[in-house]
PDB file of N, CA and C in Angstrom:
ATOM      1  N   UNK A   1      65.486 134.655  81.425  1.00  0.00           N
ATOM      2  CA  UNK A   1      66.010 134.082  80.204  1.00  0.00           C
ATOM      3  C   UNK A   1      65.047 134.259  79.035  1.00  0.00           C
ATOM      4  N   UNK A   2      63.659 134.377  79.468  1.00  0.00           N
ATOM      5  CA  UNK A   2      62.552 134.446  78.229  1.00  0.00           C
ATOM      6  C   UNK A   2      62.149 135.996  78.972  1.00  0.00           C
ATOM      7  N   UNK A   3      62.425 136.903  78.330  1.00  0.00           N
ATOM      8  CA  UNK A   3      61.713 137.689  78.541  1.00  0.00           C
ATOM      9  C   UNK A   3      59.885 138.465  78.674  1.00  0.00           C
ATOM     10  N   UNK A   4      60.170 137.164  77.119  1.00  0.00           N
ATOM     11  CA  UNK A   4      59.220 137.433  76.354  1.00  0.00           C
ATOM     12  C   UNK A   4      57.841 136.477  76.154  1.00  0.00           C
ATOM     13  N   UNK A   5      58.164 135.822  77.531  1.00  0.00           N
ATOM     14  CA  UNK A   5      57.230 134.441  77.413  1.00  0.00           C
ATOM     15  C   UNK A   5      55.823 135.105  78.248  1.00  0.00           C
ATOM     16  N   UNK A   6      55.245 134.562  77.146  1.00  0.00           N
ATOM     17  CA  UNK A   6      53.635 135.433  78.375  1.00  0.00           C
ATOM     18  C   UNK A   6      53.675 135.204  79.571  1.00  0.00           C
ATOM     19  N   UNK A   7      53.434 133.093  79.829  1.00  0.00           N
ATOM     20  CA  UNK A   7      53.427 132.534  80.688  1.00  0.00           C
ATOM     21  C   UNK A   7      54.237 133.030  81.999  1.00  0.00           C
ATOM     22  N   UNK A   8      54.989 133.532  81.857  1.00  0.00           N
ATOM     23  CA  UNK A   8      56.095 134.006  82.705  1.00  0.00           C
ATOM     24  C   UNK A   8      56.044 135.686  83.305  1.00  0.00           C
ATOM     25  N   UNK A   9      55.682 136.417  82.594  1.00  0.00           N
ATOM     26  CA  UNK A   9      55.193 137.281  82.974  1.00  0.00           C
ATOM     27  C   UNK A   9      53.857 137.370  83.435  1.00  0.00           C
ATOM     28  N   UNK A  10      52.903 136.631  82.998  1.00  0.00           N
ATOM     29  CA  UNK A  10      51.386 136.422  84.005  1.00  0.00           C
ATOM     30  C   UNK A  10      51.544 135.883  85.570  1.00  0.00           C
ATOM     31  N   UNK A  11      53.062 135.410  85.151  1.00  0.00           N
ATOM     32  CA  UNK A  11      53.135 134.600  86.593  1.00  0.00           C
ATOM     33  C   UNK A  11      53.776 135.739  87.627  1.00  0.00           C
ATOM     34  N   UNK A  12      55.069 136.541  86.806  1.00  0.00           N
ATOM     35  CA  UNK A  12      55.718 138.043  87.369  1.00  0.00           C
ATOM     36  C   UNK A  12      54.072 138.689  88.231  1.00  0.00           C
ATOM     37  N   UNK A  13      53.034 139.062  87.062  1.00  0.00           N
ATOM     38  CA  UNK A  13      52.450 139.760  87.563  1.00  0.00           C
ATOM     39  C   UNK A  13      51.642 139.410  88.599  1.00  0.00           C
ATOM     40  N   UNK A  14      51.081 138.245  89.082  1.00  0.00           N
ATOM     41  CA  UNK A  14      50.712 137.559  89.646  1.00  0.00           C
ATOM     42  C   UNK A  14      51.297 137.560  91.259  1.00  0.00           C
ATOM     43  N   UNK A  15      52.540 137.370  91.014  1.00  0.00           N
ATOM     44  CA  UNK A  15      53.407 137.581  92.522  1.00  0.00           C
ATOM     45  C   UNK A  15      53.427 139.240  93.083  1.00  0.00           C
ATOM     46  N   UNK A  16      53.315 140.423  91.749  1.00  0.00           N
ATOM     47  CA  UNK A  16      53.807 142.080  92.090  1.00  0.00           C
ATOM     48  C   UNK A  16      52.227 142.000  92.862  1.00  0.00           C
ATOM     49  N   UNK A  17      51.267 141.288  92.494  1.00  0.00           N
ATOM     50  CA  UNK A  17      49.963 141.554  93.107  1.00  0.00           C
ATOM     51  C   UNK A  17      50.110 140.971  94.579  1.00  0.00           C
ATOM     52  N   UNK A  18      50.612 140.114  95.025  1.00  0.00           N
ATOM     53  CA  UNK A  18      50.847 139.191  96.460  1.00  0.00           C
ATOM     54  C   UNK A  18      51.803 139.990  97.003  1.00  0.00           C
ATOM     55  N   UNK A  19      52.661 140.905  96.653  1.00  0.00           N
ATOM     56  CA  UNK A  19      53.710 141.844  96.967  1.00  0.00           C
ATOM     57  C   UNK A  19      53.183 143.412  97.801  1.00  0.00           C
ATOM     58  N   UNK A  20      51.752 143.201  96.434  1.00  0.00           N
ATOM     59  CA  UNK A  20      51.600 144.242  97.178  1.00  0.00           C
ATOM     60  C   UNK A  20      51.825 145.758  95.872  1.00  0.00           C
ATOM     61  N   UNK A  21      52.280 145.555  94.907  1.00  0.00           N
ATOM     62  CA  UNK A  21      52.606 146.443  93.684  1.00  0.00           C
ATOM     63  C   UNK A  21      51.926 146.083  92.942  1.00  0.00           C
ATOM     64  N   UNK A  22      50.460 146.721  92.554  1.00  0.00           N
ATOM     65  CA  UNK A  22      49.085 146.531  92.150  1.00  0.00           C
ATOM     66  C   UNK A  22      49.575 147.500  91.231  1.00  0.00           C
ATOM     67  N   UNK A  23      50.060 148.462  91.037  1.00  0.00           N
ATOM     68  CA  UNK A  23      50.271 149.538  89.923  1.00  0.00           C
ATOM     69  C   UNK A  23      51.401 148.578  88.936  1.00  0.00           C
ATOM     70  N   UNK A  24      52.430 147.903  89.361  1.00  0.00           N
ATOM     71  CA  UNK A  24      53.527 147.560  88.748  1.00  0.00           C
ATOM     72  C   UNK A  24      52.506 146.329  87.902  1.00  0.00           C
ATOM     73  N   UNK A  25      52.058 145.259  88.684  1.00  0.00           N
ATOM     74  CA  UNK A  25      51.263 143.993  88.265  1.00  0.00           C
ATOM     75  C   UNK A  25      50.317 144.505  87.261  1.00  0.00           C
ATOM     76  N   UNK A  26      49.435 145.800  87.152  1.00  0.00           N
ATOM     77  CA  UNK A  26      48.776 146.086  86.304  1.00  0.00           C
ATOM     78  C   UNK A  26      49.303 146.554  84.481  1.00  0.00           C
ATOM     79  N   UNK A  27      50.831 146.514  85.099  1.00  0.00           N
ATOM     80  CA  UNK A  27      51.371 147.409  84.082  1.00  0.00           C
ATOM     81  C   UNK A  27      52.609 146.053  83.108  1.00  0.00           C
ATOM     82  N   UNK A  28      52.570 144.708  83.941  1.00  0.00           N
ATOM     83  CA  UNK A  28      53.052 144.158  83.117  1.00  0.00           C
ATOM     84  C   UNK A  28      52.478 142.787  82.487  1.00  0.00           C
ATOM     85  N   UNK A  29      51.238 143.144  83.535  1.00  0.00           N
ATOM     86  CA  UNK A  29      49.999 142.074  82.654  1.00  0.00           C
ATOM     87  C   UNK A  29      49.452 142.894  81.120  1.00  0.00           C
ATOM     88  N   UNK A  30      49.194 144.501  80.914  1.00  0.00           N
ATOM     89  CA  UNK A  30      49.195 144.717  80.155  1.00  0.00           C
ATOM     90  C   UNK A  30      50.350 144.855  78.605  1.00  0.00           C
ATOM     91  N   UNK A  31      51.051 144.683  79.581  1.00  0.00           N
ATOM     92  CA  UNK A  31      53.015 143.977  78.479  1.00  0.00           C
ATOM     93  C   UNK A  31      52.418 142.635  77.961  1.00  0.00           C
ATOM     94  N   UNK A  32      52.295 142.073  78.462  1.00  0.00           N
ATOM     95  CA  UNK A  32      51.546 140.405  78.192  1.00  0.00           C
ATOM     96  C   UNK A  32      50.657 140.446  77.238  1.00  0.00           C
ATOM     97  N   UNK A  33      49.863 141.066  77.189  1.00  0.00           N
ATOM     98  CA  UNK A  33      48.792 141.079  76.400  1.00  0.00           C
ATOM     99  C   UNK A  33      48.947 142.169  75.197  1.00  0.00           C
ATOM    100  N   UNK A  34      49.763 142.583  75.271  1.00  0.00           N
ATOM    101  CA  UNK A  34      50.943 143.345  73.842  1.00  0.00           C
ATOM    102  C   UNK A  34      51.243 142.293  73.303  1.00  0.00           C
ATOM    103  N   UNK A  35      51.740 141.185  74.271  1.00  0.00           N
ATOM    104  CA  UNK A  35      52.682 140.237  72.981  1.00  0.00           C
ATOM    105  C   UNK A  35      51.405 139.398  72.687  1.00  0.00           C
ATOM    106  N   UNK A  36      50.657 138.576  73.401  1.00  0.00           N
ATOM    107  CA  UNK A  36      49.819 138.258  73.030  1.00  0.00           C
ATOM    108  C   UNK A  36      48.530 138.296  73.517  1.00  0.00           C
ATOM    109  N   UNK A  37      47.332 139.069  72.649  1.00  0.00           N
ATOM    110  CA  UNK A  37      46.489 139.923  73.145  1.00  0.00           C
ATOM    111  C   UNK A  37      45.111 138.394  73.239  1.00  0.00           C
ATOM    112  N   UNK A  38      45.718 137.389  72.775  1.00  0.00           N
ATOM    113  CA  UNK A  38      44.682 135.717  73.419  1.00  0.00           C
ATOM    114  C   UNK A  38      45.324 135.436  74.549  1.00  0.00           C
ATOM    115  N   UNK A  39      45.690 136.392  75.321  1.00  0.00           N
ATOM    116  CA  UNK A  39      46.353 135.280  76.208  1.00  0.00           C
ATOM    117  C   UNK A  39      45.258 135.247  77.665  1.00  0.00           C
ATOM    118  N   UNK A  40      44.216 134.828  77.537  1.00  0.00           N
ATOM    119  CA  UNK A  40      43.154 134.792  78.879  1.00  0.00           C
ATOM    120  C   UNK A  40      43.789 134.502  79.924  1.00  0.00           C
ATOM    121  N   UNK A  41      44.337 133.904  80.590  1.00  0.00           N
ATOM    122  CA  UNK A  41      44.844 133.695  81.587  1.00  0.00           C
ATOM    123  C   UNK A  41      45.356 135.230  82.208  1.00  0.00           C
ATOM    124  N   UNK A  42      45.921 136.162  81.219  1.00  0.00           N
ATOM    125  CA  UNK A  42      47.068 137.385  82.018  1.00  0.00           C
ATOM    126  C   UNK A  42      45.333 138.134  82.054  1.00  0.00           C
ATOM    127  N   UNK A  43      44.442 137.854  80.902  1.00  0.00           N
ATOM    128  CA  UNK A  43      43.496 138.834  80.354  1.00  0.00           C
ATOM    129  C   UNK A  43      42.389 138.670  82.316  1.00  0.00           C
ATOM    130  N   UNK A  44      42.265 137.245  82.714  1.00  0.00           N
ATOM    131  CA  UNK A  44      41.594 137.076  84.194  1.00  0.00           C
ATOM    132  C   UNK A  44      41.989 137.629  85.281  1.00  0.00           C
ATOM    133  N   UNK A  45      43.511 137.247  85.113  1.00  0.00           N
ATOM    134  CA  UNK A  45      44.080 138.141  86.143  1.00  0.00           C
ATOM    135  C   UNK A  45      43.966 139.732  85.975  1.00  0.00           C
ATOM    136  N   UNK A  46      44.291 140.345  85.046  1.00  0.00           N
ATOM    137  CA  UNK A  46      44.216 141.845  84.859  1.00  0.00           C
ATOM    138  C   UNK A  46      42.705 142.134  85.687  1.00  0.00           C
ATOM    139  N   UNK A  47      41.804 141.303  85.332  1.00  0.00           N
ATOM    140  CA  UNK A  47      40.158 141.663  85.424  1.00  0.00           C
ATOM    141  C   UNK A  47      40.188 141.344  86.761  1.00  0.00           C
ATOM    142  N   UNK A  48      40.746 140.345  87.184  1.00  0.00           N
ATOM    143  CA  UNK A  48      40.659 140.286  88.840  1.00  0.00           C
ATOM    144  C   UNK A  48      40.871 141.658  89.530  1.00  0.00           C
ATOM    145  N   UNK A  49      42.200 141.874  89.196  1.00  0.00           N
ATOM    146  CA  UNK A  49      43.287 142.901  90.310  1.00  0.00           C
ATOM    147  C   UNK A  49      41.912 144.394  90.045  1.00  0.00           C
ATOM    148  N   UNK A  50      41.208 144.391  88.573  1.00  0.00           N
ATOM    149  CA  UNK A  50      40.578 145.741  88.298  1.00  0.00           C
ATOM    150  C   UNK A  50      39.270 145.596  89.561  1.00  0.00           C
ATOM    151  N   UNK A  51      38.686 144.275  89.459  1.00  0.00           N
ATOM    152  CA  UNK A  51      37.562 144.003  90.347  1.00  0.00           C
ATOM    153  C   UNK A  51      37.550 144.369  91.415  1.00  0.00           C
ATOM    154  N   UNK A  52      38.933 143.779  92.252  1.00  0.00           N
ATOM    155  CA  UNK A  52      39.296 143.885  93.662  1.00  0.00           C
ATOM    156  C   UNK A  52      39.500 145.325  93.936  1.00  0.00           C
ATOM    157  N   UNK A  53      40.223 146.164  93.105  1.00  0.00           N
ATOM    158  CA  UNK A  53      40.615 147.409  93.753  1.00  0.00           C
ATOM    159  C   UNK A  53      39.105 148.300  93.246  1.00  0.00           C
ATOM    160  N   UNK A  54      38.350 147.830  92.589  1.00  0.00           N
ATOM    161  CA  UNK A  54      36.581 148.408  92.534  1.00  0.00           C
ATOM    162  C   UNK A  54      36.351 148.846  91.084  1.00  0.00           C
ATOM    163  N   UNK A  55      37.469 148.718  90.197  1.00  0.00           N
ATOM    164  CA  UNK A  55      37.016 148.903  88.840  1.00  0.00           C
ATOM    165  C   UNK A  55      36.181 148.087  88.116  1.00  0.00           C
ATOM    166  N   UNK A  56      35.067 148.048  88.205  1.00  0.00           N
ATOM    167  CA  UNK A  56      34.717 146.836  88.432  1.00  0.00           C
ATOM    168  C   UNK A  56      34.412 146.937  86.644  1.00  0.00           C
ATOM    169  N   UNK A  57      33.949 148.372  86.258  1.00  0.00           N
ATOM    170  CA  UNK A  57      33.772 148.505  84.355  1.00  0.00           C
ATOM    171  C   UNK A  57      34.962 147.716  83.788  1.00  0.00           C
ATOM    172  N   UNK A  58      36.512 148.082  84.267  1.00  0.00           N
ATOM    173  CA  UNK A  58      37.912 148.010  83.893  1.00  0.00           C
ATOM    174  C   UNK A  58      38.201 146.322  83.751  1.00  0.00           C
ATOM    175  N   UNK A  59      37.383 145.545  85.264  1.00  0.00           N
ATOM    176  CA  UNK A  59      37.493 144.229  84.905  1.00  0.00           C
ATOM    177  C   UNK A  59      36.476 143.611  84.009  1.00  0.00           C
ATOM    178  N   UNK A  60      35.203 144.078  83.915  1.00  0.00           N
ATOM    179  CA  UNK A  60      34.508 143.752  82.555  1.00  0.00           C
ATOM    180  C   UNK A  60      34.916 144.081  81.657  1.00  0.00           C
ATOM    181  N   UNK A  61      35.470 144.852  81.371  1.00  0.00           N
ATOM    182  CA  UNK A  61      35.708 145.013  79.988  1.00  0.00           C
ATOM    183  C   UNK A  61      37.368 143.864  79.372  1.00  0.00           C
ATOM    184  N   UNK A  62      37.727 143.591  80.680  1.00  0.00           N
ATOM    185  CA  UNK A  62      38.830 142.540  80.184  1.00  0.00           C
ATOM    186  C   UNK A  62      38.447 140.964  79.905  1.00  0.00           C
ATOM    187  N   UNK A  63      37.589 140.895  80.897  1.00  0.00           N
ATOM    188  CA  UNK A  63      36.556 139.367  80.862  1.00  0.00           C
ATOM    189  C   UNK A  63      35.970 139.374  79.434  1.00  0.00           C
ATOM    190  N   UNK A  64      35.189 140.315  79.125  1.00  0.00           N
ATOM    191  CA  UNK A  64      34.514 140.534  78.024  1.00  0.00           C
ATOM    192  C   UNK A  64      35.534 139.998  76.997  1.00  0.00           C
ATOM    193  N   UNK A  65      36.782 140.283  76.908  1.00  0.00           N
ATOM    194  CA  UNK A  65      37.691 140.002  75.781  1.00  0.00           C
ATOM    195  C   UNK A  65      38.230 138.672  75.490  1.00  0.00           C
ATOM    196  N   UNK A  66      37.608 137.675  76.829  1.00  0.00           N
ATOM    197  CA  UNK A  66      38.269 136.578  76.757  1.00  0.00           C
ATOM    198  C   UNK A  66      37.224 135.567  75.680  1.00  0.00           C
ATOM    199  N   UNK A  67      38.080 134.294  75.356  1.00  0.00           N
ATOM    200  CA  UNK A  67      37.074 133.562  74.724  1.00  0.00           C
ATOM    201  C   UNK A  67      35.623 132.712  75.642  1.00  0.00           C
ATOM    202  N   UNK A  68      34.679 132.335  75.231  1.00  0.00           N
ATOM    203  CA  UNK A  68      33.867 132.046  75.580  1.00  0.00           C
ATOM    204  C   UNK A  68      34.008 130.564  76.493  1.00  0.00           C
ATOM    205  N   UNK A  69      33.858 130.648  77.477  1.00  0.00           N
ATOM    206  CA  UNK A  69      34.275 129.506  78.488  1.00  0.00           C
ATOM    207  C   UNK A  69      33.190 129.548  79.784  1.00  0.00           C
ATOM    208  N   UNK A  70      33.308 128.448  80.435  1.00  0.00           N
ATOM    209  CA  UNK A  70      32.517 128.703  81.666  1.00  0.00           C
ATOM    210  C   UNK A  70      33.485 129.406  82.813  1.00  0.00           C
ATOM    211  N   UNK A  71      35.109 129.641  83.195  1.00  0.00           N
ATOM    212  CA  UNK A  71      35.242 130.276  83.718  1.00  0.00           C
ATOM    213  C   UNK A  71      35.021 131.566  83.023  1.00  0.00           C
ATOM    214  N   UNK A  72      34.685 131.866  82.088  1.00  0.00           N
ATOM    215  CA  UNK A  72      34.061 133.461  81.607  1.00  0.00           C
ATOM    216  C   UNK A  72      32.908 133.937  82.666  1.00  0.00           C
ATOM    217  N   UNK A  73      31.741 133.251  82.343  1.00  0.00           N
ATOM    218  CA  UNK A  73      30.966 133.336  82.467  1.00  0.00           C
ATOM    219  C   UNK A  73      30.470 133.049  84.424  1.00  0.00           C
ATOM    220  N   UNK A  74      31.495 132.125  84.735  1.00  0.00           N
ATOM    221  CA  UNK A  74      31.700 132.330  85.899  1.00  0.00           C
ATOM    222  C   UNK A  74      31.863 133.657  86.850  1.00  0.00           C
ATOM    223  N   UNK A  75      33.030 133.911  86.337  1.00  0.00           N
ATOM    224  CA  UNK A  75      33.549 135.372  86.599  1.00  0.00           C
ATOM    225  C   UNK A  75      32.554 136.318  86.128  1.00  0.00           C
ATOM    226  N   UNK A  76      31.699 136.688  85.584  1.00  0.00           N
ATOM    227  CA  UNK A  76      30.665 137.667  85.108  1.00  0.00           C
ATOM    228  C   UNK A  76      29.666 137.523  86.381  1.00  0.00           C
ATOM    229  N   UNK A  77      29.508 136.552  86.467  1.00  0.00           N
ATOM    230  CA  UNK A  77      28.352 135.958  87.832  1.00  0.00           C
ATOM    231  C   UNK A  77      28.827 136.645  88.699  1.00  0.00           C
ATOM    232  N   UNK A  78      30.054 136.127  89.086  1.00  0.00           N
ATOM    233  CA  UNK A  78      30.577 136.664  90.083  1.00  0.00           C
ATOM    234  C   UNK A  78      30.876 138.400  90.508  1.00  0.00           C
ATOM    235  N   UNK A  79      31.075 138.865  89.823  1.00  0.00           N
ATOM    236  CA  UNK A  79      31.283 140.428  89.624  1.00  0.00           C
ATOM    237  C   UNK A  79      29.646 141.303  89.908  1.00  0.00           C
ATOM    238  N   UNK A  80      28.426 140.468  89.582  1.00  0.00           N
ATOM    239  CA  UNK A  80      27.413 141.339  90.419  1.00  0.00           C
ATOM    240  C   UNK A  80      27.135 141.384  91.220  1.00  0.00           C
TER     241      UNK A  80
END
């Protein structure tokens, strides 16, 4: 009904990753962040799925974009 709701698609992409469609999940978390490019939440997840499959530059560079928080900075820890 919302196509167009971030929230809703972070959540789409979120499940294509538990599915198992890591190419599809990558491709509509970056839709998300078209509509809105603050949206940290799709911006963690994107950086996760890049981490896990070993991109690990691909998920820094999405962390990097988020605002300044302790799960930021968490996640940076975590990635060395």
């Amino acid at each position: 009904m919302t196509p167009y709701e971030v929230r809703v698609l972070n959540d789409y992409g979120a499940l294509l990753v538990k599915k198992g469609s890591t190419q599809e999940a990558i491709t509509t978390l970056k839709e998300t962040l078209v509509i809105d490019p603050f949206f940290d939440d799709a911006r963690f997840n994107l950086g996760t799925i890049y981490h896990l499959t070993g991109e690990s530059r691909k998920a820094g560079d999405q962390i990097m974009h988020c605002r300044e928080s302790q799960k930021k900075y968490d996640f940076l820890k975590e990635m060395k």
